[in-house]
C-alpha atoms as a PDB file:
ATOM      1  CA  UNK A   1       3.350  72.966  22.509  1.00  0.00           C
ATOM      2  CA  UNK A   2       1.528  71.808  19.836  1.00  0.00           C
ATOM      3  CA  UNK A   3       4.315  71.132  17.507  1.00  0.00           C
ATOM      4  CA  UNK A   4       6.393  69.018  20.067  1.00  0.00           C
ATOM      5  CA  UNK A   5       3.676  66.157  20.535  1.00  0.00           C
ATOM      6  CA  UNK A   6       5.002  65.095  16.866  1.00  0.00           C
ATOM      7  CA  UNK A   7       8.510  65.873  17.398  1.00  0.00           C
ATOM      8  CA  UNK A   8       7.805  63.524  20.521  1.00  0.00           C
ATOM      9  CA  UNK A   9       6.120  60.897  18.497  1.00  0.00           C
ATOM     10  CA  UNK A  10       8.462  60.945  16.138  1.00  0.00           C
ATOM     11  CA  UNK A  11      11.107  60.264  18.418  1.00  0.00           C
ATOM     12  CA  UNK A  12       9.535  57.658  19.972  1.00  0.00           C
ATOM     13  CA  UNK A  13       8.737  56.023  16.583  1.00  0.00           C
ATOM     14  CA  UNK A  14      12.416  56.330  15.516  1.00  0.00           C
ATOM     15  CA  UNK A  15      13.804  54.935  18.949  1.00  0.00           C
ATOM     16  CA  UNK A  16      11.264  51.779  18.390  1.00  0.00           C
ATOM     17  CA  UNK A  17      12.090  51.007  14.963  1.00  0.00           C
ATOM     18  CA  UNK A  18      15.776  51.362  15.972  1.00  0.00           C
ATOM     19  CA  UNK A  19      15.682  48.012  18.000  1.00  0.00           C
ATOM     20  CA  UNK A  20      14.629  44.592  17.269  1.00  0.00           C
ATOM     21  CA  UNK A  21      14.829  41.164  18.789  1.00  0.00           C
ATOM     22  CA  UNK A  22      16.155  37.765  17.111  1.00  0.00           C
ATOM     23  CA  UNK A  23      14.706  35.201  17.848  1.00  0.00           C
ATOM     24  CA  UNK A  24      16.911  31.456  19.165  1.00  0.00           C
ATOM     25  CA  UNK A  25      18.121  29.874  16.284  1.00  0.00           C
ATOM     26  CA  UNK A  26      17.757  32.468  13.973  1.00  0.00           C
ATOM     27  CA  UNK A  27      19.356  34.977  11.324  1.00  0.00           C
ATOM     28  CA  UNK A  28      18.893  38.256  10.391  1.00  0.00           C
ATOM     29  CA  UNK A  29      20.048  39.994   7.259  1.00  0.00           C
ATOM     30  CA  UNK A  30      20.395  43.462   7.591  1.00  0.00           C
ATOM     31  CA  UNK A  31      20.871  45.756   4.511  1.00  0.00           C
ATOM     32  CA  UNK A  32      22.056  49.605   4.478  1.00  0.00           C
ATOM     33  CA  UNK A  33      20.997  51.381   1.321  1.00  0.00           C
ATOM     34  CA  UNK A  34      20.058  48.225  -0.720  1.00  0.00           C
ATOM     35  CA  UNK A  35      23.745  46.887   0.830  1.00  0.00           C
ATOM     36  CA  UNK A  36      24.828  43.912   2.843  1.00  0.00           C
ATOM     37  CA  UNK A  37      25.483  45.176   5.912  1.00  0.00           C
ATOM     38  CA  UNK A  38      25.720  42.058   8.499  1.00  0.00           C
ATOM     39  CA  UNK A  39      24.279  39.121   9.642  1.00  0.00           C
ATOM     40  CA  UNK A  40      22.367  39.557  13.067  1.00  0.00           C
ATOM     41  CA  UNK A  41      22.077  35.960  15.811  1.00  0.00           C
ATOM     42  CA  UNK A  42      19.824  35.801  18.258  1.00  0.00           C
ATOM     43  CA  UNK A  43      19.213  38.847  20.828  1.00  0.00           C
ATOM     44  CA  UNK A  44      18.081  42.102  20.858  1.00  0.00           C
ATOM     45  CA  UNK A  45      19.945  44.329  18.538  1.00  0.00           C
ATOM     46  CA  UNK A  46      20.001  47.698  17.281  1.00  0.00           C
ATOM     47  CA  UNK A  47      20.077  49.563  13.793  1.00  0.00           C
ATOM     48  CA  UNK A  48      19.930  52.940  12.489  1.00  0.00           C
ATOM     49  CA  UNK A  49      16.290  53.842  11.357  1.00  0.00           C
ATOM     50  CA  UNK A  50      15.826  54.813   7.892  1.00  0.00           C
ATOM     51  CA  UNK A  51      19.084  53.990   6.846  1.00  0.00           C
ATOM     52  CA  UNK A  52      19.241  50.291   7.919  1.00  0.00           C
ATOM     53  CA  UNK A  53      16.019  47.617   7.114  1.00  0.00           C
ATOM     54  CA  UNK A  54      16.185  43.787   7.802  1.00  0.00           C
ATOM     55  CA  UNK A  55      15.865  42.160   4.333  1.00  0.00           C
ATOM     56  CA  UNK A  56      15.224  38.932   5.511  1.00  0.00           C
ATOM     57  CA  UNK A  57      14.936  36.273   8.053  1.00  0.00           C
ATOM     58  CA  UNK A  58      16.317  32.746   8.001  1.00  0.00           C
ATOM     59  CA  UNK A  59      15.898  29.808   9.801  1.00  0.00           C
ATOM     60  CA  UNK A  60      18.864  28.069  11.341  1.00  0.00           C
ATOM     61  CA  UNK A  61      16.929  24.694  12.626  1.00  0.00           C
ATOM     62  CA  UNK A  62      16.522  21.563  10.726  1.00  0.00           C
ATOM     63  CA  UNK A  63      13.542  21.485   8.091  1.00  0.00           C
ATOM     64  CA  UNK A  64      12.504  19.041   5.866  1.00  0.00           C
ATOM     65  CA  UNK A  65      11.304  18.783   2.224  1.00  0.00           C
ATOM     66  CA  UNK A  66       9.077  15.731   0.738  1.00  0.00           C
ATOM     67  CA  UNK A  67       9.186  15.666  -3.030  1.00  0.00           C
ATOM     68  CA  UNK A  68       7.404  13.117  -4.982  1.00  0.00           C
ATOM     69  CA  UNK A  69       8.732  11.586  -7.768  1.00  0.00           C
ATOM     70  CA  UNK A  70       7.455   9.415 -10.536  1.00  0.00           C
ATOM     71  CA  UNK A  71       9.613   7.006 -12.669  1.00  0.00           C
ATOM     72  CA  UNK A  72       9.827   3.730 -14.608  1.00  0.00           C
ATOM     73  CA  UNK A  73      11.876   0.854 -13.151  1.00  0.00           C
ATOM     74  CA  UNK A  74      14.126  -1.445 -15.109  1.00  0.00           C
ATOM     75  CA  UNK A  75      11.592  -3.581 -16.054  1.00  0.00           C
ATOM     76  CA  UNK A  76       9.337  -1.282 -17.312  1.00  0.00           C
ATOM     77  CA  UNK A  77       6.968  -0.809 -13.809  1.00  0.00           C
ATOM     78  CA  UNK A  78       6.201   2.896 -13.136  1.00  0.00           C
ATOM     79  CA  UNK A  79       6.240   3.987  -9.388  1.00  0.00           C
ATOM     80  CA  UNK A  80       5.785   7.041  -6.936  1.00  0.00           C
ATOM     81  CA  UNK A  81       8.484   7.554  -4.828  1.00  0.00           C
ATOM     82  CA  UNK A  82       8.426  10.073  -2.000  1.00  0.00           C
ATOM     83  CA  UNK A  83      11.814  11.505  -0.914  1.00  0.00           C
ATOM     84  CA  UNK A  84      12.419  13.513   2.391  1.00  0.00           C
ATOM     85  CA  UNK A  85      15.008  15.529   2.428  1.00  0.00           C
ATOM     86  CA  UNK A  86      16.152  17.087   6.038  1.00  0.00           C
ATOM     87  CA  UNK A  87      18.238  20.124   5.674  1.00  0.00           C
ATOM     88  CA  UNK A  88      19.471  23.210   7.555  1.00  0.00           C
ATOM     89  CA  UNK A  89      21.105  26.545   6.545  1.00  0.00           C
ATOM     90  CA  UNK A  90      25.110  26.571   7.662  1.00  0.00           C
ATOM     91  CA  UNK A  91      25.737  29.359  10.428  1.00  0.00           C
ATOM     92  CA  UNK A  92      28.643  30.943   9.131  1.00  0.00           C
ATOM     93  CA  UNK A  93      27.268  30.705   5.817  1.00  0.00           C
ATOM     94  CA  UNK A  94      24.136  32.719   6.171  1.00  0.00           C
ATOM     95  CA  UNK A  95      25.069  35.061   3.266  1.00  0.00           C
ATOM     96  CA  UNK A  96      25.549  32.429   0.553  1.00  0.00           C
ATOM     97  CA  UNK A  97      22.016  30.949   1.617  1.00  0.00           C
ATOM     98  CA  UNK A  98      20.287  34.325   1.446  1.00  0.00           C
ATOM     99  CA  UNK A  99      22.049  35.526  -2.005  1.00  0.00           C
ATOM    100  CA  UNK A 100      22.995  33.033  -4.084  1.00  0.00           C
ATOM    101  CA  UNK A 101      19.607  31.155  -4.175  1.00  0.00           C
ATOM    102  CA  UNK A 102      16.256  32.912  -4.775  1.00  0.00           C
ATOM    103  CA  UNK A 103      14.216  29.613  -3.943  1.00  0.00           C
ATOM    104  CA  UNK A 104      16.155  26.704  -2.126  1.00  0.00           C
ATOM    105  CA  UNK A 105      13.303  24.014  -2.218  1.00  0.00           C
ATOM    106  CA  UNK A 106      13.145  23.999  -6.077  1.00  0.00           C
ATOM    107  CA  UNK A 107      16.708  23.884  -6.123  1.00  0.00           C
ATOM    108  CA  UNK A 108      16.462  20.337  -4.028  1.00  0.00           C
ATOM    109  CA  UNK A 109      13.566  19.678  -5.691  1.00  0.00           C
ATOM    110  CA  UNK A 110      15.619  19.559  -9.145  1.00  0.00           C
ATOM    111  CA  UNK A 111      18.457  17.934  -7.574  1.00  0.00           C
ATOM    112  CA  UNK A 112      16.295  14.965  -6.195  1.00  0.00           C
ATOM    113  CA  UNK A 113      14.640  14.286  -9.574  1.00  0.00           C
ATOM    114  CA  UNK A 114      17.962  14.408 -11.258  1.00  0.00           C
ATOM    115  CA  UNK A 115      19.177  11.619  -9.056  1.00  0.00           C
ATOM    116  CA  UNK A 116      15.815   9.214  -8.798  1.00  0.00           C
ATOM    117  CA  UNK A 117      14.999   9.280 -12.227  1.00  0.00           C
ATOM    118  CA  UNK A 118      19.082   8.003 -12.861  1.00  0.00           C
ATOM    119  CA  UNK A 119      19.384   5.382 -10.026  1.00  0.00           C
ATOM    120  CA  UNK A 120      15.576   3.726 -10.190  1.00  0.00           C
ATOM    121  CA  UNK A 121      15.775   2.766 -13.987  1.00  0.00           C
ATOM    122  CA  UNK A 122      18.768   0.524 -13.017  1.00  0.00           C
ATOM    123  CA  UNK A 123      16.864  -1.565 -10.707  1.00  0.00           C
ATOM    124  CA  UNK A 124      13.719  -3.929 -11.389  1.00  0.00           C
ATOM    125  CA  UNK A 125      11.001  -3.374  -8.772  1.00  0.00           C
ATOM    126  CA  UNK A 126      11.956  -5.519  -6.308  1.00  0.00           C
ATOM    127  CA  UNK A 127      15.449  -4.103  -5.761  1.00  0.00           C
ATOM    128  CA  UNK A 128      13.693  -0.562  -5.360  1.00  0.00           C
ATOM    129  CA  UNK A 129      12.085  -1.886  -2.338  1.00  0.00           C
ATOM    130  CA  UNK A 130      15.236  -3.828  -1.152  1.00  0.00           C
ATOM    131  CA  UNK A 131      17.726  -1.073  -2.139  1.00  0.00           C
ATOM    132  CA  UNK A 132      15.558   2.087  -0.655  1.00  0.00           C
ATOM    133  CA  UNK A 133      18.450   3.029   1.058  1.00  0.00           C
ATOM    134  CA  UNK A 134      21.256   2.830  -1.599  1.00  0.00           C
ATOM    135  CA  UNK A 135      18.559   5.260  -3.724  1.00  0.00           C
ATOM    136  CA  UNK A 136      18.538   7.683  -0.325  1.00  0.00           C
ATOM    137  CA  UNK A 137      22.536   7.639  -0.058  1.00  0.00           C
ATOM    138  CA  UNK A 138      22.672   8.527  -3.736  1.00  0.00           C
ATOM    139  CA  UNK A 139      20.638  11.577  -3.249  1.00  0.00           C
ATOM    140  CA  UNK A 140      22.272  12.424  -0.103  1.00  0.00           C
ATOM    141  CA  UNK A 141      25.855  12.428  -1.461  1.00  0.00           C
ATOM    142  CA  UNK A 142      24.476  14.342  -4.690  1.00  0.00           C
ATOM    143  CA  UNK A 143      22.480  17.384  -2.743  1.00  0.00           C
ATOM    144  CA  UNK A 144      25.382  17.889  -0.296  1.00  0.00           C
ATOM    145  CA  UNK A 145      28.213  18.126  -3.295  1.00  0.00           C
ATOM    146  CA  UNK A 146      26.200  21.106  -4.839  1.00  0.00           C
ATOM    147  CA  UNK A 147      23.955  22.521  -2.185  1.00  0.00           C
ATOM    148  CA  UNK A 148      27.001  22.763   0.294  1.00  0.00           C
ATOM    149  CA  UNK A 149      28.427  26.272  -1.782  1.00  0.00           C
ATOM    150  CA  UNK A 150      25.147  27.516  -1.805  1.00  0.00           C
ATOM    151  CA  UNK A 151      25.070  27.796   2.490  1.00  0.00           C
ATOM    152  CA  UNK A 152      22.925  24.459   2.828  1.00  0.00           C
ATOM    153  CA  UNK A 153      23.854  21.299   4.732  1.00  0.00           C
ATOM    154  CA  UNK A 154      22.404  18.552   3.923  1.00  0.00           C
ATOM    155  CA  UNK A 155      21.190  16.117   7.242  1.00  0.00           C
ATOM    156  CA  UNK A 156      19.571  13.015   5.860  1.00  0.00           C
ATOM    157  CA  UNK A 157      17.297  12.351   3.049  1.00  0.00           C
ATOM    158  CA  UNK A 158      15.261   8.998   3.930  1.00  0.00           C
ATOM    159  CA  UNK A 159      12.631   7.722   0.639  1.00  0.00           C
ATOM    160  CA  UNK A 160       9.557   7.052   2.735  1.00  0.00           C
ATOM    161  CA  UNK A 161       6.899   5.864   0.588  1.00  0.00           C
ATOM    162  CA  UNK A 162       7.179   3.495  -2.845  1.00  0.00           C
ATOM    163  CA  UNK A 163       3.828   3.138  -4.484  1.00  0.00           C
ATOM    164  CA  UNK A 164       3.576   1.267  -7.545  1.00  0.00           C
ATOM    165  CA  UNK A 165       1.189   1.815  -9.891  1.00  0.00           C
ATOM    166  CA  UNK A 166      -2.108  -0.115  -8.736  1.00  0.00           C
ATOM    167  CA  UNK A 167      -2.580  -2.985 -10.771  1.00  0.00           C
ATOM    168  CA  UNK A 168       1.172  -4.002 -10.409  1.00  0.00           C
ATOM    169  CA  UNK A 169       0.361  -4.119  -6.169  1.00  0.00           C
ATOM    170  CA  UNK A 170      -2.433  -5.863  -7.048  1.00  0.00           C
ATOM    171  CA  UNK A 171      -0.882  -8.397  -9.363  1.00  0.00           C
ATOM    172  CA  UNK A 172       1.793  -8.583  -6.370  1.00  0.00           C
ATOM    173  CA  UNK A 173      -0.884  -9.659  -3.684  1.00  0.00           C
ATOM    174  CA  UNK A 174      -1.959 -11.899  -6.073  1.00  0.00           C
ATOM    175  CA  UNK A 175       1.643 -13.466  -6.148  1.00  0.00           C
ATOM    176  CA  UNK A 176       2.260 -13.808  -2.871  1.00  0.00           C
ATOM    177  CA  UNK A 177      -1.502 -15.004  -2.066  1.00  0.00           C
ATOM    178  CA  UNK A 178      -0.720 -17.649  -4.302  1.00  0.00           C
ATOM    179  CA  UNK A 179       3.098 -18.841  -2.990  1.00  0.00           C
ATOM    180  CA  UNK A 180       1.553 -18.813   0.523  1.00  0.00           C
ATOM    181  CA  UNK A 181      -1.467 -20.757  -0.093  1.00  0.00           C
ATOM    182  CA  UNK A 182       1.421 -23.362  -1.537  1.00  0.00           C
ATOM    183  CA  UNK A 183       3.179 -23.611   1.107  1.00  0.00           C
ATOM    184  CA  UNK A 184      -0.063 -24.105   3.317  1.00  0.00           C
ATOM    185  CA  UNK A 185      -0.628 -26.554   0.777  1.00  0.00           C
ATOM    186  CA  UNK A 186       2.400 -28.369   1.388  1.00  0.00           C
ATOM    187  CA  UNK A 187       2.625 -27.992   5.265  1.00  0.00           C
ATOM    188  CA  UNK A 188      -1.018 -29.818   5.273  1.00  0.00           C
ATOM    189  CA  UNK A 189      -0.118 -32.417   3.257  1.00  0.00           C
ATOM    190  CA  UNK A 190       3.441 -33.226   5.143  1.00  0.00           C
ATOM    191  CA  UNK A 191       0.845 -33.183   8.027  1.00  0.00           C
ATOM    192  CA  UNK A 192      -1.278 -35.535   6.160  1.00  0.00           C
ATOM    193  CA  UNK A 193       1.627 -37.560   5.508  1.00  0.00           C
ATOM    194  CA  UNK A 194       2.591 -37.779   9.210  1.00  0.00           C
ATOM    195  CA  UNK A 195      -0.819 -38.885  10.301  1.00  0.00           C
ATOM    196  CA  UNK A 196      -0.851 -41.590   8.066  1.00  0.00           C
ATOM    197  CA  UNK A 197       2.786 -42.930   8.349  1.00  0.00           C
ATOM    198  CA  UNK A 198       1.975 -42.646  12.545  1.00  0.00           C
ATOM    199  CA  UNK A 199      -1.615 -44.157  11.747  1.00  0.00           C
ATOM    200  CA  UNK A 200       0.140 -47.396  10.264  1.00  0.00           C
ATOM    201  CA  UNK A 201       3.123 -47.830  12.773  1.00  0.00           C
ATOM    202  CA  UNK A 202       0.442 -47.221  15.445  1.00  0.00           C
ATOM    203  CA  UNK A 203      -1.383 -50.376  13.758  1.00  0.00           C
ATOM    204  CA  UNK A 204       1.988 -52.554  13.023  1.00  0.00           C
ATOM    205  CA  UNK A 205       2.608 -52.240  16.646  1.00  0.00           C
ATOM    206  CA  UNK A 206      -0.743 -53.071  17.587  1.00  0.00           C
ATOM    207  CA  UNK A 207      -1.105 -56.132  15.499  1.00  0.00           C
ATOM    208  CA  UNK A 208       2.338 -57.458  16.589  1.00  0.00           C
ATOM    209  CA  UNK A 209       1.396 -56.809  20.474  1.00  0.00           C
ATOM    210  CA  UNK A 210      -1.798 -58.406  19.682  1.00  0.00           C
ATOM    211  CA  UNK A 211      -0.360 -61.546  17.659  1.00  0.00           C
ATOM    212  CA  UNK A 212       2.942 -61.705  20.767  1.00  0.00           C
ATOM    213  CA  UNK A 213      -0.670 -61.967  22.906  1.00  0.00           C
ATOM    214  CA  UNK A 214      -2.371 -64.374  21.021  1.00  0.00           C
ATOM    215  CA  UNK A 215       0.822 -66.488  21.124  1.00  0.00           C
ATOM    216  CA  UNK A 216       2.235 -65.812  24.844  1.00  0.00           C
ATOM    217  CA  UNK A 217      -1.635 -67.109  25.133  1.00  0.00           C
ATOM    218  CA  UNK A 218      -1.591 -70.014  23.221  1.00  0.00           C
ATOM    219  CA  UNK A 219       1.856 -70.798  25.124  1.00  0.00           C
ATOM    220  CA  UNK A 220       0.434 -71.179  28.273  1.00  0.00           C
ATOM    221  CA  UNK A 221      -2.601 -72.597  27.270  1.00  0.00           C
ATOM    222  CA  UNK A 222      -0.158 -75.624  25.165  1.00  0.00           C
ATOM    223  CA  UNK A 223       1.650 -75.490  28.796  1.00  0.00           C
ATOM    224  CA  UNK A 224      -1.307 -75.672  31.479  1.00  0.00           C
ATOM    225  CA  UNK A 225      -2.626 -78.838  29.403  1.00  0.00           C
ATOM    226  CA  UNK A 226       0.537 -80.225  29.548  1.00  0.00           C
ATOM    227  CA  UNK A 227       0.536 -79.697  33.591  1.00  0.00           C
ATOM    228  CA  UNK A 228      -3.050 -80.998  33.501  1.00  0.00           C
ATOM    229  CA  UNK A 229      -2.371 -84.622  31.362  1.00  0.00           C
ATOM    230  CA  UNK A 230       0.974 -85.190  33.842  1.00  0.00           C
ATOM    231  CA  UNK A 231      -1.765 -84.769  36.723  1.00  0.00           C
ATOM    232  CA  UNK A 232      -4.109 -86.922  34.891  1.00  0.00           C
ATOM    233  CA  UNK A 233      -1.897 -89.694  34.013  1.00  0.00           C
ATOM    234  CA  UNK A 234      -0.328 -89.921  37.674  1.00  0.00           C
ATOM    235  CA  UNK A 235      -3.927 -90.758  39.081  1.00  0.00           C
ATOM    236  CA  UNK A 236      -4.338 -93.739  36.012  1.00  0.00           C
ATOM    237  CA  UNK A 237      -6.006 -91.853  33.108  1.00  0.00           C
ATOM    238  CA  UNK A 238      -4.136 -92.244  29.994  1.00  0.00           C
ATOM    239  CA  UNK A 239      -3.042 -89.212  27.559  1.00  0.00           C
ATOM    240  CA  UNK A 240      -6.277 -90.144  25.227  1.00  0.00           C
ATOM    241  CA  UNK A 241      -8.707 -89.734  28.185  1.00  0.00           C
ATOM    242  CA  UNK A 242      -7.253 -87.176  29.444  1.00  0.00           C
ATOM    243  CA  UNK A 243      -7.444 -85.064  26.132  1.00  0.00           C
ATOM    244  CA  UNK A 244     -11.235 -85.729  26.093  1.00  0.00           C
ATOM    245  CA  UNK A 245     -11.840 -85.099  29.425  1.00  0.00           C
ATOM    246  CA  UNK A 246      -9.947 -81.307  28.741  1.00  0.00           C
ATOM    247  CA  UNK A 247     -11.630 -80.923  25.702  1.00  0.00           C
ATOM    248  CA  UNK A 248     -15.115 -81.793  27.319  1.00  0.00           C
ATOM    249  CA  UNK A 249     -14.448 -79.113  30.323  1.00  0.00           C
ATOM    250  CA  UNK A 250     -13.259 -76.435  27.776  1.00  0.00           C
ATOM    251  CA  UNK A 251     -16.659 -77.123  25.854  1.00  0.00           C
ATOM    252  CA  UNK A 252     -18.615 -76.801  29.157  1.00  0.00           C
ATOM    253  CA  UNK A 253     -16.287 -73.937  29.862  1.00  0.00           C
ATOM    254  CA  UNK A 254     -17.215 -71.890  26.710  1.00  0.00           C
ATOM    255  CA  UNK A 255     -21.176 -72.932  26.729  1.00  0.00           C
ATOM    256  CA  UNK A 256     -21.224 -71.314  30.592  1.00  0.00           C
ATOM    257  CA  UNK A 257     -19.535 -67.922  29.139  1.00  0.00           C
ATOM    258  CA  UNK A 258     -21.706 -67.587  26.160  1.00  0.00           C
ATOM    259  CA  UNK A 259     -24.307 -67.641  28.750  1.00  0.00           C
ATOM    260  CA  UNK A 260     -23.386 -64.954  31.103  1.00  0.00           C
ATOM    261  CA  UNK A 261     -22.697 -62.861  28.226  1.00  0.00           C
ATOM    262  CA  UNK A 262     -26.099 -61.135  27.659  1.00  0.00           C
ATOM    263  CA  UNK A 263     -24.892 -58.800  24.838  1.00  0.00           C
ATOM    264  CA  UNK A 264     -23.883 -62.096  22.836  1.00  0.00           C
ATOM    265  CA  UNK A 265     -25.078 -63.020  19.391  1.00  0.00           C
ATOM    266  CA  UNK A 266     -27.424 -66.675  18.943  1.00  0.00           C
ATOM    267  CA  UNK A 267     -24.574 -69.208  18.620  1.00  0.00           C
ATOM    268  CA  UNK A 268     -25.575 -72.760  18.095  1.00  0.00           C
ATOM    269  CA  UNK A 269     -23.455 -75.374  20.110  1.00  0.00           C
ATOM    270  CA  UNK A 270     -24.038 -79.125  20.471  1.00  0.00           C
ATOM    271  CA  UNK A 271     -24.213 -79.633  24.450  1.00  0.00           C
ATOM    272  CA  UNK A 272     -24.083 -82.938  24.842  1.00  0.00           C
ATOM    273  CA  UNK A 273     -20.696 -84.704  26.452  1.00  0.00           C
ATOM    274  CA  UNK A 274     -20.224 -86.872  23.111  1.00  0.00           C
ATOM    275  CA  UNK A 275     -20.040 -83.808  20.933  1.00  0.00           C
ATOM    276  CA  UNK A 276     -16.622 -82.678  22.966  1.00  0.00           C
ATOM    277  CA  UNK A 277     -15.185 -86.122  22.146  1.00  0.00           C
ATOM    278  CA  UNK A 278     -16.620 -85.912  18.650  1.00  0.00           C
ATOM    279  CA  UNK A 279     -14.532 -82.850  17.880  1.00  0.00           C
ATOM    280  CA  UNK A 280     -11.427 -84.136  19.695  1.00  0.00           C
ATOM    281  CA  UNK A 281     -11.568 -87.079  16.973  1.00  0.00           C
ATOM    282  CA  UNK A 282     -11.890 -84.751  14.272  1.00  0.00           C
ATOM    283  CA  UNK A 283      -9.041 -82.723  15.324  1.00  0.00           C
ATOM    284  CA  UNK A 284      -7.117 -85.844  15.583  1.00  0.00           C
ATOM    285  CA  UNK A 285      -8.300 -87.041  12.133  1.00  0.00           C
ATOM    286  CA  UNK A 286      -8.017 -83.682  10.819  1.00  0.00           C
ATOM    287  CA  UNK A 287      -4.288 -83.318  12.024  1.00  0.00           C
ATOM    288  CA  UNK A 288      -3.424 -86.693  11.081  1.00  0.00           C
ATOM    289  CA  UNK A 289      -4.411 -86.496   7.214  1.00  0.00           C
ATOM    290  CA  UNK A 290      -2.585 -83.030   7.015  1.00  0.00           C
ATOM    291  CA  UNK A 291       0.797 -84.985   7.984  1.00  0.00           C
ATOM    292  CA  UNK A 292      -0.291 -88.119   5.851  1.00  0.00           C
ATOM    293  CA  UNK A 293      -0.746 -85.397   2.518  1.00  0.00           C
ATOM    294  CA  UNK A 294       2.327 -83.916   3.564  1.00  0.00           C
ATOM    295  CA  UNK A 295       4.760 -86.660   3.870  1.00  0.00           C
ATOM    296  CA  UNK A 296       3.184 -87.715   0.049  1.00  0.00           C
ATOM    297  CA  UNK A 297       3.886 -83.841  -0.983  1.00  0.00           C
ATOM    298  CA  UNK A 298       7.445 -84.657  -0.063  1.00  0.00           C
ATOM    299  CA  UNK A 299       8.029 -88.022  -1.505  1.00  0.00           C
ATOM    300  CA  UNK A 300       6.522 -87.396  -4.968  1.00  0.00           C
ATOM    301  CA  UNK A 301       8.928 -84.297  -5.046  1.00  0.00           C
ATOM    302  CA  UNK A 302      11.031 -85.005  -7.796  1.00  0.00           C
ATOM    303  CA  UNK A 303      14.592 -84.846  -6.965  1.00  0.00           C
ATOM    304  CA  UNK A 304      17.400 -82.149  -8.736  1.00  0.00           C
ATOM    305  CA  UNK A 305      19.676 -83.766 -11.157  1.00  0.00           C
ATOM    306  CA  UNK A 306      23.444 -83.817 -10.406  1.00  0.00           C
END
């Protein structure tokens, strides 16, 4: 009795190890004596204990690899550049991924340096961040021409950080600080510009409305004197007496405004009727030697030889 507990334990042990499970997306590489045997997908599965051992297990689903990698650009900047590569191990080529390559991510790892260090030095810095993805293509197409015989595929490889060395960003910031502060500069002072050029037509067309006033005013002022001599001279008042007597009620006229204005300034008037006839002879005087210097201006004008 006592020796078939181990018997029974072994048996137990051996039927256990015999069977294993794979898991979705998956391979197994099973070995018999230090051999190849097969390639296991995912299931449960059986082998013979002792004789067969899984050597390895590889994943079938996509992974990724970042690798950071420092060169000099064409004009002599030096910059990080981080490089993700997304890759997956070929189904039917499980064997080649297993055997042929003892550590895949220094492989890619080489491969990716090769490639950045001989693309970036063409380009100045600026085209590194315009041309991002040529650098990424460049990569791509290199890692999938040898990686492919070794059981790899190659998915994508993206560059997803560029870092230039510090005091080149900073010099950067500076630069473009400085271009938009000029074009601020320049957008204010078209703005400036405006204002002004608006400011001036605002006042051109303010002083001609105000001077079309001043004469649509003086017009009808010229024309309701006119009305008010004809009215004059058809009750017997002659032109001359008529003048006065306007120019005497305009005087009257003003004096009574000046005085209901209680915001007005001292203005000293004479108020007496003679002083409106006083100024209407002055006017006449006044208006009469302009045309007498005038007509002597002309005359002593010498005349233009033939």
């Amino acid at each position: 009795m006592t020796i078939l507990i181990p018997i029974i334990f072994f048996t137990i042990f051996i039927c256990i190890s015999a069977l294993f499970i794979v898991k979705q997306q998956t391979a197994v590489i099973i070995e018999r004596f230090g051999k190849f045997h097969s390639i296991r997908q995912s299931g449960l599965h059986v082998k013979i204990p002792l004789v067969d051992r899984i050597s390895g297990r590889l994943s079938l689903k996509i992974q990724q690899l970042d690798v950071i990698v420092e060169t000099k650009t064409k004009d002599d900047v030096f910059v990080r550049l981080k490089i993700s590569v997304q890759y997956k191990v070929i189904k039917n080529k499980v064997y080649d991924a297993f055997y042929k390559l003892d550590y895949p991510h220094d492989q890619i790892t080489s491969y990716v340096f090769d490639v950045v260090r001989a693309e970036v030095p063409k380009m100045i810095l600026d085209d590194v961040f315009l041309k991002k993805d040529d650098i990424a293509i460049a990569v791509k197409r290199e890692l999938n021409e040898a990686m492919m015989d070794y059981g790899y595929d190659i998915i994508k490889t993206l560059v997803t950080d560029i870092d230039p060395d510090a005091q080149v960003k900073e010099a950067m910031n500076r630069i473009n600080a400085s271009e938009r502060e000029k074009i601020a500069a320049q957008f204010e002072g078209d703005a400036a510009r405006i204002l002004i050029v608006e400011k001036a037509k605002a006042e051109a067309e303010s002083k001609r409305l105000q001077g079309q006033g001043i004469a649509d005013q003086r017009r009808e002022i010229a024309r309701g004197l006119e009305e008010s001599v004809e009215v004059l001279n058809k009750v017997g008042i002659n032109s001359q007496e008529a003048s006065a007597l306007i120019v005497v009620t305009q005087h009257y006229d003003t004096l009574q405004s000046i005085g209901q204005e209680t915001n007005s300034n001292l203005i000293l008037l004479p108020n007496s009727p003679q002083a409106g006839s006083q100024m209407l002879n002055d006017m006449v005087a006044s208006f009469t030697a302009s045309n007498q210097i005038g007509e002597a201006m002309r005359k002593a004008k010498p005349k233009k030889s033939s």
